[in-house]
Protein backbone atom coordinates (compact mmCIF):
# COMPACT_ATOMS: atom_id res chain seq x y z
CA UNK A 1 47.39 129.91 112.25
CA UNK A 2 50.36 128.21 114.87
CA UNK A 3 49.71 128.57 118.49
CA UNK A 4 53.65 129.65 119.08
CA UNK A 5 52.63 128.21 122.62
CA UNK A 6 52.46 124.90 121.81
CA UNK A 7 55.54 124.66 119.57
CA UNK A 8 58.16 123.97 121.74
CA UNK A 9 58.32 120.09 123.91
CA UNK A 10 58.24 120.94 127.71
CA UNK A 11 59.29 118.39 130.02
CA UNK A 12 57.46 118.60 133.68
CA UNK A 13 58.41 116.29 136.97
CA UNK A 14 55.38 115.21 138.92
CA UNK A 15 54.64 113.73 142.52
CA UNK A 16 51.53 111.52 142.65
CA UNK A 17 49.17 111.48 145.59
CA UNK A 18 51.14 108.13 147.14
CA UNK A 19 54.23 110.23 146.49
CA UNK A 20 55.72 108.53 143.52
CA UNK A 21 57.64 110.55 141.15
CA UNK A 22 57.35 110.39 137.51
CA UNK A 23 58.30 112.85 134.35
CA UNK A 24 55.89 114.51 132.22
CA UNK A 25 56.51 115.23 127.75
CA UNK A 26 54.22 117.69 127.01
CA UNK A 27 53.99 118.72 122.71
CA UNK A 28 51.29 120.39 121.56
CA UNK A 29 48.01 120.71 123.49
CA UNK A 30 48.89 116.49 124.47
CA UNK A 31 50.66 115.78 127.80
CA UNK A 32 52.00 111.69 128.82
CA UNK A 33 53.93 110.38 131.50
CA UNK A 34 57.18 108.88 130.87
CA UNK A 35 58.16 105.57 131.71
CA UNK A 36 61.38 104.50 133.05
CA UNK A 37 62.71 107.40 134.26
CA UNK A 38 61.68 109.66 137.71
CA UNK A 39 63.34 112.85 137.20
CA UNK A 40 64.74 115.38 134.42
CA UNK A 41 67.97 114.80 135.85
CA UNK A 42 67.92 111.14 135.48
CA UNK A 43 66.54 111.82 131.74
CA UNK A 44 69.05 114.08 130.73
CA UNK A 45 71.74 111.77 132.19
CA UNK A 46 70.71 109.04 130.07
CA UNK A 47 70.17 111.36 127.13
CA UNK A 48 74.18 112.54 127.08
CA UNK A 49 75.14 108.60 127.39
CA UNK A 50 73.46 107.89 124.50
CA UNK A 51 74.17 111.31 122.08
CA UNK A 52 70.76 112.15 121.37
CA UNK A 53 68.90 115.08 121.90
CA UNK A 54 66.88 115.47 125.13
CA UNK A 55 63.60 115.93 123.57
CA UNK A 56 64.53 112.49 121.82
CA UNK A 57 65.22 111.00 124.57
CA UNK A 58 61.97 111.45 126.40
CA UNK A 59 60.04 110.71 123.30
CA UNK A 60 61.36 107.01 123.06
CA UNK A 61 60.00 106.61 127.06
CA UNK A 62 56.03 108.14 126.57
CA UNK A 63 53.39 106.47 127.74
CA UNK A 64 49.38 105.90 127.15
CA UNK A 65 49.02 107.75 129.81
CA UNK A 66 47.48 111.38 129.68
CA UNK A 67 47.77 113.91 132.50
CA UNK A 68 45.75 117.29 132.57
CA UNK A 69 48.21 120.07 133.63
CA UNK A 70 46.06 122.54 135.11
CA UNK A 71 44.44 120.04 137.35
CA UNK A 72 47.87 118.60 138.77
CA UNK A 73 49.16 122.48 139.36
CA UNK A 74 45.91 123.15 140.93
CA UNK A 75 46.30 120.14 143.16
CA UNK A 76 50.03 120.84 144.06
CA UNK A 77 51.66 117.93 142.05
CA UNK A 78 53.58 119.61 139.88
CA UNK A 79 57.61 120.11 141.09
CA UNK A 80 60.25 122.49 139.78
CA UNK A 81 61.89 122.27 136.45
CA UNK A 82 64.64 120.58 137.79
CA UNK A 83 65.97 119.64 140.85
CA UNK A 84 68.64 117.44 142.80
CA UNK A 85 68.30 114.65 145.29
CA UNK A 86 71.69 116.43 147.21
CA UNK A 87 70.75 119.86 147.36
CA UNK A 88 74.45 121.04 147.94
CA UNK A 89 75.10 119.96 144.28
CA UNK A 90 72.53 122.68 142.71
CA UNK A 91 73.78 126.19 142.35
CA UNK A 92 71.31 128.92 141.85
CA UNK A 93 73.12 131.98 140.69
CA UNK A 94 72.53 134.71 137.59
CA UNK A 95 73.68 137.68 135.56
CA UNK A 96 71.97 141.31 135.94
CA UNK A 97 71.95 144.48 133.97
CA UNK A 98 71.66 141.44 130.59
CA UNK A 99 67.95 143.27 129.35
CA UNK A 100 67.38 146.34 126.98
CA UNK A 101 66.27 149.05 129.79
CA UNK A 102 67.58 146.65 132.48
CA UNK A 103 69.46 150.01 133.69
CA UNK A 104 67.36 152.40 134.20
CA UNK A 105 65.46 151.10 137.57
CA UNK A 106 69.35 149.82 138.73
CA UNK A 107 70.64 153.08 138.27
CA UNK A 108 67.89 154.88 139.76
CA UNK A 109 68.30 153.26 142.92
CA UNK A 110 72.63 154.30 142.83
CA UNK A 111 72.41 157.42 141.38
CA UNK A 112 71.71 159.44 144.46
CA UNK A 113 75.10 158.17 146.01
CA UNK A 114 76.85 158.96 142.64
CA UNK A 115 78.22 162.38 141.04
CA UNK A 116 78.96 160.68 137.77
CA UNK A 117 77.66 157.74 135.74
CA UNK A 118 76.82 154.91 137.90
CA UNK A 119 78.75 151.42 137.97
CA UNK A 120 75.53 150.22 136.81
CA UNK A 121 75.06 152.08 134.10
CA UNK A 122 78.81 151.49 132.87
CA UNK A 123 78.31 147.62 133.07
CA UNK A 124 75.02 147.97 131.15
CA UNK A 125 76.48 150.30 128.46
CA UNK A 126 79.66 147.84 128.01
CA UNK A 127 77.49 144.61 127.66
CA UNK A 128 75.27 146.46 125.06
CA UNK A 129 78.27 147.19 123.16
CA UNK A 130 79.92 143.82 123.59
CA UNK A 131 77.57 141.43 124.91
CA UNK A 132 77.00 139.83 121.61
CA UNK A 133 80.13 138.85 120.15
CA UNK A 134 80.43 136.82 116.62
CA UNK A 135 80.12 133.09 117.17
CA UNK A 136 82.95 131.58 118.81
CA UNK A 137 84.21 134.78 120.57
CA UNK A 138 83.83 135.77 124.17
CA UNK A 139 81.94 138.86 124.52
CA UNK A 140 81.79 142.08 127.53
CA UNK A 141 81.52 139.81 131.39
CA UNK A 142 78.27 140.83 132.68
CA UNK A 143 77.38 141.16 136.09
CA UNK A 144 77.40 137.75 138.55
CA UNK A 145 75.78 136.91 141.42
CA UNK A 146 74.98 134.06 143.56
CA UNK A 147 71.82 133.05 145.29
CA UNK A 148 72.59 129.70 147.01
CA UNK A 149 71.70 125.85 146.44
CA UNK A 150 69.10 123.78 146.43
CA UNK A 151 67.47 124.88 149.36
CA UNK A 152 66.89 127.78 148.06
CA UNK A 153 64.85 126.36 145.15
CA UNK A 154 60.90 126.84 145.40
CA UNK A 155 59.17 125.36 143.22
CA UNK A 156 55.04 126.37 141.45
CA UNK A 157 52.61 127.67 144.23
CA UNK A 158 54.97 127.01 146.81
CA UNK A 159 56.06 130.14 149.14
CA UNK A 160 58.48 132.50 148.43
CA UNK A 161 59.64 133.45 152.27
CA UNK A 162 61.35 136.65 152.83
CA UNK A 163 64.15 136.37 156.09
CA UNK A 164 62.98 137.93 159.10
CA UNK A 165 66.06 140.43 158.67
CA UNK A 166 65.11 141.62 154.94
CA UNK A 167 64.19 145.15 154.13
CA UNK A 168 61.90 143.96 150.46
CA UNK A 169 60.70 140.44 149.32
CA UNK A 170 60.17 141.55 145.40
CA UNK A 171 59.48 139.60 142.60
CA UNK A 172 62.39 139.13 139.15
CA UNK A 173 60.17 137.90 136.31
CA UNK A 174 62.53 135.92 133.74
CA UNK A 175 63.65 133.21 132.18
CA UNK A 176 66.49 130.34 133.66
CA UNK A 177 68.67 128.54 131.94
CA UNK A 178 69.22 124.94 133.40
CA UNK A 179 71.99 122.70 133.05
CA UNK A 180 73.86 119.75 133.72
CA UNK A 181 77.41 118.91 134.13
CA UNK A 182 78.52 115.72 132.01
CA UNK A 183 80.83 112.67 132.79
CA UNK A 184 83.50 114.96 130.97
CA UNK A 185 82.91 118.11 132.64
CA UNK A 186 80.94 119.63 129.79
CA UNK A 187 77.77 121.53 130.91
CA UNK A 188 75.19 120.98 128.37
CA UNK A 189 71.54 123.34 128.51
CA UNK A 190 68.39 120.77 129.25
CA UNK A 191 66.37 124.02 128.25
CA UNK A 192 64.81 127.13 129.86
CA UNK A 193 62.24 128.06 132.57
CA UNK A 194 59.96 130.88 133.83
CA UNK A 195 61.44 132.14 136.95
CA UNK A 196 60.97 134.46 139.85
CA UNK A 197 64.47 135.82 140.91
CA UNK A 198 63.12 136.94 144.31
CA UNK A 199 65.34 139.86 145.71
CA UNK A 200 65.83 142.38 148.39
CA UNK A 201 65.58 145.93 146.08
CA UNK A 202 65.74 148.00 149.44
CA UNK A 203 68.60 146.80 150.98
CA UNK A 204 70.21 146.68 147.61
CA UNK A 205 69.12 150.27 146.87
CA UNK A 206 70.80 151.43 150.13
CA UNK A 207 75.02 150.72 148.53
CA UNK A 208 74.95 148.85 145.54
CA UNK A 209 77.88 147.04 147.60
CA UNK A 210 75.33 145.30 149.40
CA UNK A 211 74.15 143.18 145.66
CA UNK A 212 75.45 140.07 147.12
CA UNK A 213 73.49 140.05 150.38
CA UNK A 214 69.67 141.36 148.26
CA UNK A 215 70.59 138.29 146.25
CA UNK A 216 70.74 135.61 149.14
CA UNK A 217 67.00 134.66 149.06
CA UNK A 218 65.12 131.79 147.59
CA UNK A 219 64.06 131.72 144.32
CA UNK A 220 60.59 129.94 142.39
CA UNK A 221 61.28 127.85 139.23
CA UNK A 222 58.14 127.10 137.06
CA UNK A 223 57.38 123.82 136.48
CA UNK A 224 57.60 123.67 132.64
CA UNK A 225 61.12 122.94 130.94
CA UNK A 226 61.44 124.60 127.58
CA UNK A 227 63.49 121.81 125.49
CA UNK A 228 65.55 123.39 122.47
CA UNK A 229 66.67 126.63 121.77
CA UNK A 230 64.53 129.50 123.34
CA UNK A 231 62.65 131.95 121.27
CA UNK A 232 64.35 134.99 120.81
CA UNK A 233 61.57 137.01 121.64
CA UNK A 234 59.75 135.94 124.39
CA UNK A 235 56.43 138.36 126.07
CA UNK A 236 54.78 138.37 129.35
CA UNK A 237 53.28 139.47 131.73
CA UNK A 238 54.23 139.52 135.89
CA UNK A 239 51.53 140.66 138.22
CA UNK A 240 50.86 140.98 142.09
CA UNK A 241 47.64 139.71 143.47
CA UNK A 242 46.42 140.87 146.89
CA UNK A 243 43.49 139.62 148.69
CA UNK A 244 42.07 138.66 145.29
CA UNK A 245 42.41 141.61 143.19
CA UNK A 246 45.05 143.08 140.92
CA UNK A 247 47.58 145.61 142.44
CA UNK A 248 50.20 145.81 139.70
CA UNK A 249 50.82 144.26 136.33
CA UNK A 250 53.10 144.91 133.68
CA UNK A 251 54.44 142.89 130.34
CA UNK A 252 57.89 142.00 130.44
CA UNK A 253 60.03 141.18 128.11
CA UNK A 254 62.88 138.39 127.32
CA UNK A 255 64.90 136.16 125.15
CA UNK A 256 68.01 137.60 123.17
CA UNK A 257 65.92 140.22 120.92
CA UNK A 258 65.02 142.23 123.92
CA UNK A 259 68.57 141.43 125.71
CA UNK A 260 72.06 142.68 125.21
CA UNK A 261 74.17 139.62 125.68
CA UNK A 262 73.77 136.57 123.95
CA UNK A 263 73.14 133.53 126.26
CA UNK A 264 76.38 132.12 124.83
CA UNK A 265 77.94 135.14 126.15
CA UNK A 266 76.37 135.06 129.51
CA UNK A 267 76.98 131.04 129.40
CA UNK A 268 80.55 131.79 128.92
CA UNK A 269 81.40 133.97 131.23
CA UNK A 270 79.91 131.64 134.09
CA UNK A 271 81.03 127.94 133.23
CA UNK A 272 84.61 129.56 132.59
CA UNK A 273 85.29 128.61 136.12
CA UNK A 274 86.12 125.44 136.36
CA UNK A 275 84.51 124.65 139.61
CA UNK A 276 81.15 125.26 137.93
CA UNK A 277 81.71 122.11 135.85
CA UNK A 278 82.06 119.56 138.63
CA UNK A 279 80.25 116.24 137.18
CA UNK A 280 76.88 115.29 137.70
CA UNK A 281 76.16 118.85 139.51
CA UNK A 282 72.75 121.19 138.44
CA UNK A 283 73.24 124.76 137.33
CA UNK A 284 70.26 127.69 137.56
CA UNK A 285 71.34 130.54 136.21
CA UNK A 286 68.97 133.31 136.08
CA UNK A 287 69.37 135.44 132.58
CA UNK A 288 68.10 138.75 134.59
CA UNK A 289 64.73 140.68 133.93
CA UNK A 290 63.75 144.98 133.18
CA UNK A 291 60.11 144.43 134.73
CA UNK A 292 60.35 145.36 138.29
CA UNK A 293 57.27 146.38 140.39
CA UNK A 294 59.97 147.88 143.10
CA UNK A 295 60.69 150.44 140.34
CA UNK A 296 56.75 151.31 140.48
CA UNK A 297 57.41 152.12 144.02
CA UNK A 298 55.31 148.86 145.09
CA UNK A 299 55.67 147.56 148.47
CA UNK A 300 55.28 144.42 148.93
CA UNK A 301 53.43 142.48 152.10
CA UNK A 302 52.59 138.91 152.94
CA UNK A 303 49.74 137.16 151.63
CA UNK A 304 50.68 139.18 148.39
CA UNK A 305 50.54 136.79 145.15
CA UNK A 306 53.41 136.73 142.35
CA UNK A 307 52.59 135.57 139.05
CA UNK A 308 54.44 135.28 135.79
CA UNK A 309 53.16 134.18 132.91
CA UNK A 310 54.85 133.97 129.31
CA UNK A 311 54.43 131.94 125.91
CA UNK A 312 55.30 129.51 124.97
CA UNK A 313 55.08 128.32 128.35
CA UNK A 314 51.53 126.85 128.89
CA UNK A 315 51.71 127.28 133.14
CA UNK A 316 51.90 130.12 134.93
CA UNK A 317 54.37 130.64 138.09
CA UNK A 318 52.52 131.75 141.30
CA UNK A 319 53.98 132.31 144.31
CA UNK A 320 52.76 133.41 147.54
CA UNK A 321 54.79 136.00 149.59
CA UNK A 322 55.79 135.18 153.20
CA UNK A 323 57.66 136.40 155.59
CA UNK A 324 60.03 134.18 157.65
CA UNK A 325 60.38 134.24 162.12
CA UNK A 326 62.65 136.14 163.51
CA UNK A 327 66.26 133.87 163.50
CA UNK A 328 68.56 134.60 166.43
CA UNK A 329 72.45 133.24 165.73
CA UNK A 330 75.00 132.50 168.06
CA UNK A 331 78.17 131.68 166.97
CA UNK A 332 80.13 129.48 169.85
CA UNK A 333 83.89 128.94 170.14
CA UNK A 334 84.61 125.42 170.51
């Protein structure tokens, strides 16, 4: 029988002990170091130059070398999927209300400021009916937000810190699209990775006005990139851990079967603007999740543990939940 797992190349960036960087092909149940190159970025770079496919690209570069996964995520080697050496050129942003049931937890949280059907439930009804156009067309614009830049990015058993100021620190299980901007302006997809779209469900639950600010909070990127076209159905499972045992879990579901917009639709609708397709810059954008421990009335405290797993991704994502010192700011007129 195929291990669906172990289909799909996954390219991982790596730190060493002395602090060297390095890239990672992983196929199958074997995983090499690359040579030649120190970042995904750098790979992919090359890879457009030369018209070949990334996956290609990083085959022509492996090593001897072998690397045991576990043991470098365990040790706190293992970086995000991609990142930038200018963190100002690395947008994090995403579409919600994109999932089959996405609604019903959104419009929970609006309906008891509404008479009538919900914004939220209009957007999710309109991208169900037109979120998948024939190829070639543009389909229903989904909802947008942004989340910030680089420093925003956390990366596999790093922290996920929660401002001072925030009413929820909450957990998004779901998948991220990842991209880079060519010579030309054209923003090709290096591939997919498990994220944690971290968010503020309170404050967002109090006016759904107030979307933008439950959005500005970091976000954790798993460490394995998914090279190729994602599955179309993709099953997991997100959990919270606290003080060792099991508070919630729940399966979750992604990839376009269990969605309402295509990711060509959703891809569309974001590089459209023009100043999303500056050269050389990094694009995150979150596809959105239905999976929401928030909507299991779960309150969430530091020290809690997020983790999201999901074939055919062979890591998990863990994150630990913190909460950030109180940040006093005083704007002075010069």
């Amino acid at each position: 029988m195929t291990i669906t797992r172990f289909i799909q190349p996954r390219l991982i960036q790596h730190r060493d002990a002395d602090g060297n960087r390095h890239v990672i092909l992983a196929e199958g149940g074997d995983a090499r170091l690359l040579v030649g190159v120190a970042t995904t970025r750098e790979l992919a770079a090359i890879a457009i130059a030369a018209g070949q496919s990334l996956a290609d690209a990083a085959r022509t570069r492996i090593s001897d070398t072998p690397v045991d996964l576990d043991a470098e995520l365990a040790a706190g080697r293992l970086l995000p999927a991609i990142d930038h050496p200018d963190s100002a050129r690395l947008l994090l942003a995403g579409t919600g209300l994109t999932h089959l049931g996405s609604a019903s937890g959104r419009d929970a949280m609006h309906k008891a400021a509404a008479e009538h059907q919900t914004d939220s439930m209009r957007m999710f009804l309109e991208g169900v009916e037109g979120g998948k156009p024939a190829p070639g067309q543009v389909g229903q614009q989904p909802e947008w937000f942004y989340k910030g830049d680089g420093q925003s990015l956390v990366g596999p058993e790093g922290p996920l810190t929660s401002p001072a100021f925030a009413q929820d620190g909450s957990e998004e299980p779901e998948l991220a699209g990842i991209y880079l901007i060519g010579d030309d302006g054209t923003p090709f997809r290096l591939g997919v990775a498990l994220a944690n779209e971290f968010s503020d469900h309170v404050t967002e639950r109090h006016n759904y006005l107030w979307l933008a600010h439950s959005k500005l909070r970091q976000a954790a990127l798993g460490a394995e990139l998914l090279l190729g076209d994602p599955p179309a159905d993709i099953r997991g499972t997100s959990r919270i851990v606290r003080d060792g045992e099991t508070l919630w879990e729940k399966p979750f579901l992604t990839g376009e079967d269990n969605m309402s917009h295509h990711f060509a639709n959703l891809e569309a609708h974001h590089f459209k603007y023009a100043g999303f397709r500056r050269p050389g810059d990094i694009h995150v954008h979150f596809f959105g999740t239905a999976t929401l421990s928030f909507s299991d009335a779960v309150t969430t405290r530091k020290g809690d543990v997020f983790e999201i797993d999901a074939a055919p991704f062979t890591l998990p994502l863990r994150n630990t939940l913190n909460i950030a010192e109180a940040d006093t700011v005083t704007v002075r007129t010069l």
